[in-house]
PDB file of N, CA and C in Angstrom:
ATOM      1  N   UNK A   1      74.035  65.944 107.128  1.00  0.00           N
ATOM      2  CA  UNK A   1      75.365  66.479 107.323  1.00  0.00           C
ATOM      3  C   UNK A   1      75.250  68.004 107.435  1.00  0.00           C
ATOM      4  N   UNK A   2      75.654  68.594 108.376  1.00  0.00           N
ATOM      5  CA  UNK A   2      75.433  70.101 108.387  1.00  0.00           C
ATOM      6  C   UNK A   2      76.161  70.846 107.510  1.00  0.00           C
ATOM      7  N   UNK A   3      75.818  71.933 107.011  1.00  0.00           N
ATOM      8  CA  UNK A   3      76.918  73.028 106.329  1.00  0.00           C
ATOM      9  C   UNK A   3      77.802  73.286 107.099  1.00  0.00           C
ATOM     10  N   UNK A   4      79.060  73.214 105.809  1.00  0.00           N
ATOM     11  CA  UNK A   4      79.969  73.852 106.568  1.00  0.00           C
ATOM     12  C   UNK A   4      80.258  75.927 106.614  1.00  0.00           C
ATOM     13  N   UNK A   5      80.572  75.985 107.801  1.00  0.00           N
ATOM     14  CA  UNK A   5      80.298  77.659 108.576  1.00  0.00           C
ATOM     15  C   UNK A   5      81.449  78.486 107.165  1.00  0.00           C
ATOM     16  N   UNK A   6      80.907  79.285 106.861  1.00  0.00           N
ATOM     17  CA  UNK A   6      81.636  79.960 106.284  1.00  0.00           C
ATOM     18  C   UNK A   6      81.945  81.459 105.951  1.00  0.00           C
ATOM     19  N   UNK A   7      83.177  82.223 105.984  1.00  0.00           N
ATOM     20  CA  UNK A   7      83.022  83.686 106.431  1.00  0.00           C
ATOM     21  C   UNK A   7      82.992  84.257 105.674  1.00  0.00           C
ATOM     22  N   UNK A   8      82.412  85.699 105.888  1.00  0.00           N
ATOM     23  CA  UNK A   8      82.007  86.497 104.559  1.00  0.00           C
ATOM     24  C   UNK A   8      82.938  87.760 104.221  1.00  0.00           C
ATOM     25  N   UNK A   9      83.556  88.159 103.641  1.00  0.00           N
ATOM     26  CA  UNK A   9      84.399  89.223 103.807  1.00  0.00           C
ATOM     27  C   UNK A   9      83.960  90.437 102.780  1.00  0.00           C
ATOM     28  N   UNK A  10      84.048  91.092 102.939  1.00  0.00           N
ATOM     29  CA  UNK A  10      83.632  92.691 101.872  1.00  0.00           C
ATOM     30  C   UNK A  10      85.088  93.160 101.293  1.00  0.00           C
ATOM     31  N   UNK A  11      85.119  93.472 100.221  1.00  0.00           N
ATOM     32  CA  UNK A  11      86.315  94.162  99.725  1.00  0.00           C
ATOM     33  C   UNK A  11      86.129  95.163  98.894  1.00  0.00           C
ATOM     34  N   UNK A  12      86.314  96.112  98.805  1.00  0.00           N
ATOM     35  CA  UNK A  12      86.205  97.212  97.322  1.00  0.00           C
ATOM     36  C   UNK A  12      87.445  96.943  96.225  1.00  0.00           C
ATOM     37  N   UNK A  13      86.667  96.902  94.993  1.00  0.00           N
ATOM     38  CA  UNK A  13      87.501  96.685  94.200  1.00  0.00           C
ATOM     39  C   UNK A  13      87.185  97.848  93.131  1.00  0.00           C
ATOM     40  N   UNK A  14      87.952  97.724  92.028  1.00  0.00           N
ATOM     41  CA  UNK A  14      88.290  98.787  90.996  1.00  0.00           C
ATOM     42  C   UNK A  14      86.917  98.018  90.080  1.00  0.00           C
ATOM     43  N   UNK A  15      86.523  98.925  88.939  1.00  0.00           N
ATOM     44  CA  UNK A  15      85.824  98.289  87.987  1.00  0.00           C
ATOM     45  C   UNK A  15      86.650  97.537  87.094  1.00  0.00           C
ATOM     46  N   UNK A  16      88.776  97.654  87.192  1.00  0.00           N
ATOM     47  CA  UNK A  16      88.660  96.660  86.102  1.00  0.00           C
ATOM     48  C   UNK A  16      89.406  95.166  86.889  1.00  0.00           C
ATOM     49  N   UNK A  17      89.303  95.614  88.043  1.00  0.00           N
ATOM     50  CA  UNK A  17      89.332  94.615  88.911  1.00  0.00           C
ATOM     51  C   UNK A  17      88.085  93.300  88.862  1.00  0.00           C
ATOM     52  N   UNK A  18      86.721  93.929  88.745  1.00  0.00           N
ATOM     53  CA  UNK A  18      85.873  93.421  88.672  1.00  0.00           C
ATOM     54  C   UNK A  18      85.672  92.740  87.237  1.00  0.00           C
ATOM     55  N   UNK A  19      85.754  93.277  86.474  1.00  0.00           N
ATOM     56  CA  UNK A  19      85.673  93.305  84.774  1.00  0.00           C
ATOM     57  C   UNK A  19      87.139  91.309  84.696  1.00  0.00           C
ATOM     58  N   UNK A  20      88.149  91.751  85.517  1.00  0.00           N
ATOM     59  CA  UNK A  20      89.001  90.606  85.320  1.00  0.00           C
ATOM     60  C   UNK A  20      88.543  89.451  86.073  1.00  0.00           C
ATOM     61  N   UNK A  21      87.331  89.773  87.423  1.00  0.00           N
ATOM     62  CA  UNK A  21      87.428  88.774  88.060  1.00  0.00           C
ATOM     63  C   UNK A  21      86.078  88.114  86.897  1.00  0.00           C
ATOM     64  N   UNK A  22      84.904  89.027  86.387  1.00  0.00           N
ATOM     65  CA  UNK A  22      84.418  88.938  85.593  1.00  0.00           C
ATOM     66  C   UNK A  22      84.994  87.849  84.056  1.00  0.00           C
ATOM     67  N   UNK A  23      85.673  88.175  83.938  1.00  0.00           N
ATOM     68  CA  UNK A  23      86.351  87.441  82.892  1.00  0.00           C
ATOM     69  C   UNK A  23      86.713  85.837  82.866  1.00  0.00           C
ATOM     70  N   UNK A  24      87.618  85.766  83.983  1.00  0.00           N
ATOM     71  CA  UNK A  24      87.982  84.705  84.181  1.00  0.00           C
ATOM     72  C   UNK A  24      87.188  83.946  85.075  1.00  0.00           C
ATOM     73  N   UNK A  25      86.252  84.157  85.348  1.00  0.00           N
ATOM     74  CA  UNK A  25      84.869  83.184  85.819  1.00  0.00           C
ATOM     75  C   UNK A  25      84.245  82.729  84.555  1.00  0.00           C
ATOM     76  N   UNK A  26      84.107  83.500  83.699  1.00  0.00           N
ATOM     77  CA  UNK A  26      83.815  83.053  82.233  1.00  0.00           C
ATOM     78  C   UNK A  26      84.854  82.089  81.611  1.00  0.00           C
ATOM     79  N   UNK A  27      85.597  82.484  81.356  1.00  0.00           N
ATOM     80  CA  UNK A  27      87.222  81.780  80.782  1.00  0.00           C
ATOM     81  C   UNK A  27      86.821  80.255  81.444  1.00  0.00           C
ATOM     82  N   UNK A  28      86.889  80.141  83.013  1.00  0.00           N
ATOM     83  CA  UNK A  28      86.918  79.275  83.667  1.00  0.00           C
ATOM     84  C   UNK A  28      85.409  77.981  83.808  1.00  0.00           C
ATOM     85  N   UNK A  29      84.393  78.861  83.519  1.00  0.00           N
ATOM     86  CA  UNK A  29      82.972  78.312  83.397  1.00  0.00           C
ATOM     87  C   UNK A  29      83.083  77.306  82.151  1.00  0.00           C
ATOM     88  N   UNK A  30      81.929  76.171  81.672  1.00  0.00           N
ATOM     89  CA  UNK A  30      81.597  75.564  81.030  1.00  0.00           C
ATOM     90  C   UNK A  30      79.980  75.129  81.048  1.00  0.00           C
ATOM     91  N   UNK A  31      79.654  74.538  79.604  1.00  0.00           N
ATOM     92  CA  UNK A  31      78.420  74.471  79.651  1.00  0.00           C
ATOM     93  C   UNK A  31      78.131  74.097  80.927  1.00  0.00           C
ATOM     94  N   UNK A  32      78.739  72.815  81.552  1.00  0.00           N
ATOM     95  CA  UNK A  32      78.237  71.831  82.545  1.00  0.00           C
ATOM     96  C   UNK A  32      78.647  72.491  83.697  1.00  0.00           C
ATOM     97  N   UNK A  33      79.119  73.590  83.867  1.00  0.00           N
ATOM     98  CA  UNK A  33      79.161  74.244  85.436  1.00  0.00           C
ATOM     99  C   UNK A  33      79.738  75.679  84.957  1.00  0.00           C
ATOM    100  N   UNK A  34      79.004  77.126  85.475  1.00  0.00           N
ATOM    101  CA  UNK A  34      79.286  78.046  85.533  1.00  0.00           C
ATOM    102  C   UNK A  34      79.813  78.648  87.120  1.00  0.00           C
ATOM    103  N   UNK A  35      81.252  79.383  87.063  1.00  0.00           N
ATOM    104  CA  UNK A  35      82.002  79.546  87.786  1.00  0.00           C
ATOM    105  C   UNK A  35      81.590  80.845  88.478  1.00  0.00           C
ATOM    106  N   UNK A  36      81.344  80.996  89.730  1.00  0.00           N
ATOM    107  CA  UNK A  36      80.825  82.095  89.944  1.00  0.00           C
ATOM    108  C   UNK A  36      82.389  83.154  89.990  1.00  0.00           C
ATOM    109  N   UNK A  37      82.154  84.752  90.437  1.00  0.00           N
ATOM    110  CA  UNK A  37      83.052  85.119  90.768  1.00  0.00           C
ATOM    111  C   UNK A  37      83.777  85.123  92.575  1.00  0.00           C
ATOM    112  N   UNK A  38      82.921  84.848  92.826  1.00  0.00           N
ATOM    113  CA  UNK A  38      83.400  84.035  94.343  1.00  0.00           C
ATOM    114  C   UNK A  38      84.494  82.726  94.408  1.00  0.00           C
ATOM    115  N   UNK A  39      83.901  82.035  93.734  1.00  0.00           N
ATOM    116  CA  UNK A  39      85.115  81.093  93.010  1.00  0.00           C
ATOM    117  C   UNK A  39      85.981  81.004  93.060  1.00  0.00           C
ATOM    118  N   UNK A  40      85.936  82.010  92.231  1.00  0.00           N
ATOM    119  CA  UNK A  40      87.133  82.590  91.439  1.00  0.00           C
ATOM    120  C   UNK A  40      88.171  82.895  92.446  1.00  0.00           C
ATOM    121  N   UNK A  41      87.809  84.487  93.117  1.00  0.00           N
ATOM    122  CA  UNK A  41      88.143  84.399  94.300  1.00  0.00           C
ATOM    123  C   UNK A  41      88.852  83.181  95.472  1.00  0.00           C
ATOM    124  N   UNK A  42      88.067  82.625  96.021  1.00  0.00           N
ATOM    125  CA  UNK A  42      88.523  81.400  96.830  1.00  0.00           C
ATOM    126  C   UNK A  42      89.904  80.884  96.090  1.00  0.00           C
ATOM    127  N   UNK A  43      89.641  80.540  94.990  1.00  0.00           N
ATOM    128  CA  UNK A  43      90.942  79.615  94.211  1.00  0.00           C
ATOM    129  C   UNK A  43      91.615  80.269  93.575  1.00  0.00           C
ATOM    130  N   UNK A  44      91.700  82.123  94.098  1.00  0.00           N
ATOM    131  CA  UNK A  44      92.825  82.298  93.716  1.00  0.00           C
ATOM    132  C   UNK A  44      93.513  82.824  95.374  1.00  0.00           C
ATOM    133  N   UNK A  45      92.785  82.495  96.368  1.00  0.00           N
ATOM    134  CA  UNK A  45      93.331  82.501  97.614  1.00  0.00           C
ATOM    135  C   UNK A  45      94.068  81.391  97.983  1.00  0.00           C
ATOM    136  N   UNK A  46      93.439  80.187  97.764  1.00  0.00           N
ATOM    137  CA  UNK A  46      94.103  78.941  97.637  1.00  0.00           C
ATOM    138  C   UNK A  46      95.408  78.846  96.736  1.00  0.00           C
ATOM    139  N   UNK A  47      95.623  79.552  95.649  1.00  0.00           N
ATOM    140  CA  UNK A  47      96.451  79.413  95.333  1.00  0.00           C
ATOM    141  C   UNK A  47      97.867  80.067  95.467  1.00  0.00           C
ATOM    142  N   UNK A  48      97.520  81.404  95.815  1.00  0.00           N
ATOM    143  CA  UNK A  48      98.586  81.932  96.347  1.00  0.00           C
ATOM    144  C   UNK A  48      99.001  81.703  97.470  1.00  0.00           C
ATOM    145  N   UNK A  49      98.025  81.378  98.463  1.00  0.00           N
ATOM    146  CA  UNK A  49      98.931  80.580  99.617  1.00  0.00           C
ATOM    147  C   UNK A  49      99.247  79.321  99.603  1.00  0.00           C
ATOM    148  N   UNK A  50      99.217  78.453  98.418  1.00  0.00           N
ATOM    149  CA  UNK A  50     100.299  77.498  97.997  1.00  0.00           C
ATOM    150  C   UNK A  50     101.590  77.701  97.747  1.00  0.00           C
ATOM    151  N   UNK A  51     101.617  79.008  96.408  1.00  0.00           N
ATOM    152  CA  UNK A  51     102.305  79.286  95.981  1.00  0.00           C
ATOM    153  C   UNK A  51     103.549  80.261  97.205  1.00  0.00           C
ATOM    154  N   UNK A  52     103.114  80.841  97.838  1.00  0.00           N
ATOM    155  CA  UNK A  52     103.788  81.331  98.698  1.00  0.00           C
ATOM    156  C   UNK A  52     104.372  80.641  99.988  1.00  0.00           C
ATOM    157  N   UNK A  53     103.758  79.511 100.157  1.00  0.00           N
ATOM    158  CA  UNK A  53     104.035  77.995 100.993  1.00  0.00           C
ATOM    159  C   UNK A  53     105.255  77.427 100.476  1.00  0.00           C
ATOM    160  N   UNK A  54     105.287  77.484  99.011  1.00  0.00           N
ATOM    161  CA  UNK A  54     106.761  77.003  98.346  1.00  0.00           C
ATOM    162  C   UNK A  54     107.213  78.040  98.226  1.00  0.00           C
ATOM    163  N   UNK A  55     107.642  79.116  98.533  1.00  0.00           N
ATOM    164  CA  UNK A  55     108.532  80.156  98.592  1.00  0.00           C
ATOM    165  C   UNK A  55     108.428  80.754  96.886  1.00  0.00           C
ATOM    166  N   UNK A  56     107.214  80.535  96.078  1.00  0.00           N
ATOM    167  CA  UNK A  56     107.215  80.894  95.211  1.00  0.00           C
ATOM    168  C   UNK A  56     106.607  82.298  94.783  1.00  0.00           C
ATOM    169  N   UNK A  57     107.157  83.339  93.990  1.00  0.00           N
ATOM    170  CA  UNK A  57     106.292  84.336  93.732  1.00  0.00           C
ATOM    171  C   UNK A  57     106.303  85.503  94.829  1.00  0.00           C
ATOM    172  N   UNK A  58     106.578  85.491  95.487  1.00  0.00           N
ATOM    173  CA  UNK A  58     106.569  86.478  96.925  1.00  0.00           C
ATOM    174  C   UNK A  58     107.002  87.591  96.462  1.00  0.00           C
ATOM    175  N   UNK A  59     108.189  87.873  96.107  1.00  0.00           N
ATOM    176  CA  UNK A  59     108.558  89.682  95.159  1.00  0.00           C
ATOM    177  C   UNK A  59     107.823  90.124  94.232  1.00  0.00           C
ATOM    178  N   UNK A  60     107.023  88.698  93.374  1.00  0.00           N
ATOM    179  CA  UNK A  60     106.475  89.300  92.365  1.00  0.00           C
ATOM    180  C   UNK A  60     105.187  89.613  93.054  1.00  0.00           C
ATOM    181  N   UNK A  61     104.212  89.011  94.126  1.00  0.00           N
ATOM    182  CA  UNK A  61     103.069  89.565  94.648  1.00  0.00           C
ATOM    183  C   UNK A  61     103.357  91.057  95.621  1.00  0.00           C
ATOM    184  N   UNK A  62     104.313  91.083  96.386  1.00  0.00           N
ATOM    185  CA  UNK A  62     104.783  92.068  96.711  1.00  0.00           C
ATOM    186  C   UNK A  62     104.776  93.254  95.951  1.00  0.00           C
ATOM    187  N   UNK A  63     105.740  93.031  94.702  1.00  0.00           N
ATOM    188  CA  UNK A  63     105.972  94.513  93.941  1.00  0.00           C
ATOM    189  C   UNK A  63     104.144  94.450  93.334  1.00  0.00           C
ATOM    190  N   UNK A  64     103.656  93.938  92.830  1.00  0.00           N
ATOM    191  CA  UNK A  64     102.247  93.871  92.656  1.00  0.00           C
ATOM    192  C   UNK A  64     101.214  94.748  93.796  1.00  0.00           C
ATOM    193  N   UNK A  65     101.597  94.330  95.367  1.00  0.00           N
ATOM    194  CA  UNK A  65     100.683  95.110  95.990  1.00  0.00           C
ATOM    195  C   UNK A  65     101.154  96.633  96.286  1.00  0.00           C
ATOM    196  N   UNK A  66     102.392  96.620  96.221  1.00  0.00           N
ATOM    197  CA  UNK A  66     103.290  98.179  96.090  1.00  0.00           C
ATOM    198  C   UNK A  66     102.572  99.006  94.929  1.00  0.00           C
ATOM    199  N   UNK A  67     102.619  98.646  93.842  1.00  0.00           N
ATOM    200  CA  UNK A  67     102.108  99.447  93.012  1.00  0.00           C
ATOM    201  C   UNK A  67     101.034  99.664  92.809  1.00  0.00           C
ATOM    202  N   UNK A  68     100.221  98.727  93.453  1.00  0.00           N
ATOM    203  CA  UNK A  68      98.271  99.085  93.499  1.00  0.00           C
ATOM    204  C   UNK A  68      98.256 100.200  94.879  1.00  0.00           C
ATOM    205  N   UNK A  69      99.239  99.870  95.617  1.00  0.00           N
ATOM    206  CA  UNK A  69      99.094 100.919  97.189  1.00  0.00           C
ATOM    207  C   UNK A  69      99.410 102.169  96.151  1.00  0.00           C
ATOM    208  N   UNK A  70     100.280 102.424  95.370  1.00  0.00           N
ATOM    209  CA  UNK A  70     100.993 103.654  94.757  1.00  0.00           C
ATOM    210  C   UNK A  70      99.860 104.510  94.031  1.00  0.00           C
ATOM    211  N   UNK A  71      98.976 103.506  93.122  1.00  0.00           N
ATOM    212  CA  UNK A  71      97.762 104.125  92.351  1.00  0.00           C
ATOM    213  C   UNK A  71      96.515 104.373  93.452  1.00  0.00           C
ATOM    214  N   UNK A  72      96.534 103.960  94.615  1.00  0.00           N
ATOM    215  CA  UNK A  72      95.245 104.476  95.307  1.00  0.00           C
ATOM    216  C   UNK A  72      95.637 105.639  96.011  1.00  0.00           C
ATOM    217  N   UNK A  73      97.334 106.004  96.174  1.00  0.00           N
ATOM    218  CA  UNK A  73      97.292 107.362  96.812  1.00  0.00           C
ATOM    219  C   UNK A  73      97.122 108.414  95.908  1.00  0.00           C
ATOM    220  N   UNK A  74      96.545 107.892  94.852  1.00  0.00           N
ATOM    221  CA  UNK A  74      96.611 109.251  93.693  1.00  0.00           C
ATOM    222  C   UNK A  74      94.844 109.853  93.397  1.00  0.00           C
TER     223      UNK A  74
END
């Protein structure tokens, strides 16, 4: 069965950006499977475009990316 193709994307993040994605790969890991932070990632892409599929959450991700745009012009 071949792999399936998959794309790679680069992002810069903050250190406590990293430190949270850090975290909750742990939080989320168990003896019997450790969660990478890629993972992590993916399923929290998956989930917000669920969540935003049901019209859920949208002001609150919004005012969320407003105020991270606000702290990088500083």
């Amino acid at each position: 069965m071949p792999k399936k193709e998959r794309k790679r994307l680069q992002v810069v993040i903050s250190d406590e950006q990293d430190a949270l994605l850090t975290r909750t790969a742990y939080e989320l890991s168990s003896p019997e499977r450790l969660i990478s932070k890629s993972e992590v990632v993916r399923l929290a892409i998956e989930k917000i475009a669920r969540e935003l599929g049901e019209g859920e959450h949208l002001e609150e991700y919004r005012a969320i990316l407003d105020a991270e745009e606000l702290g990088e012009e500083e």
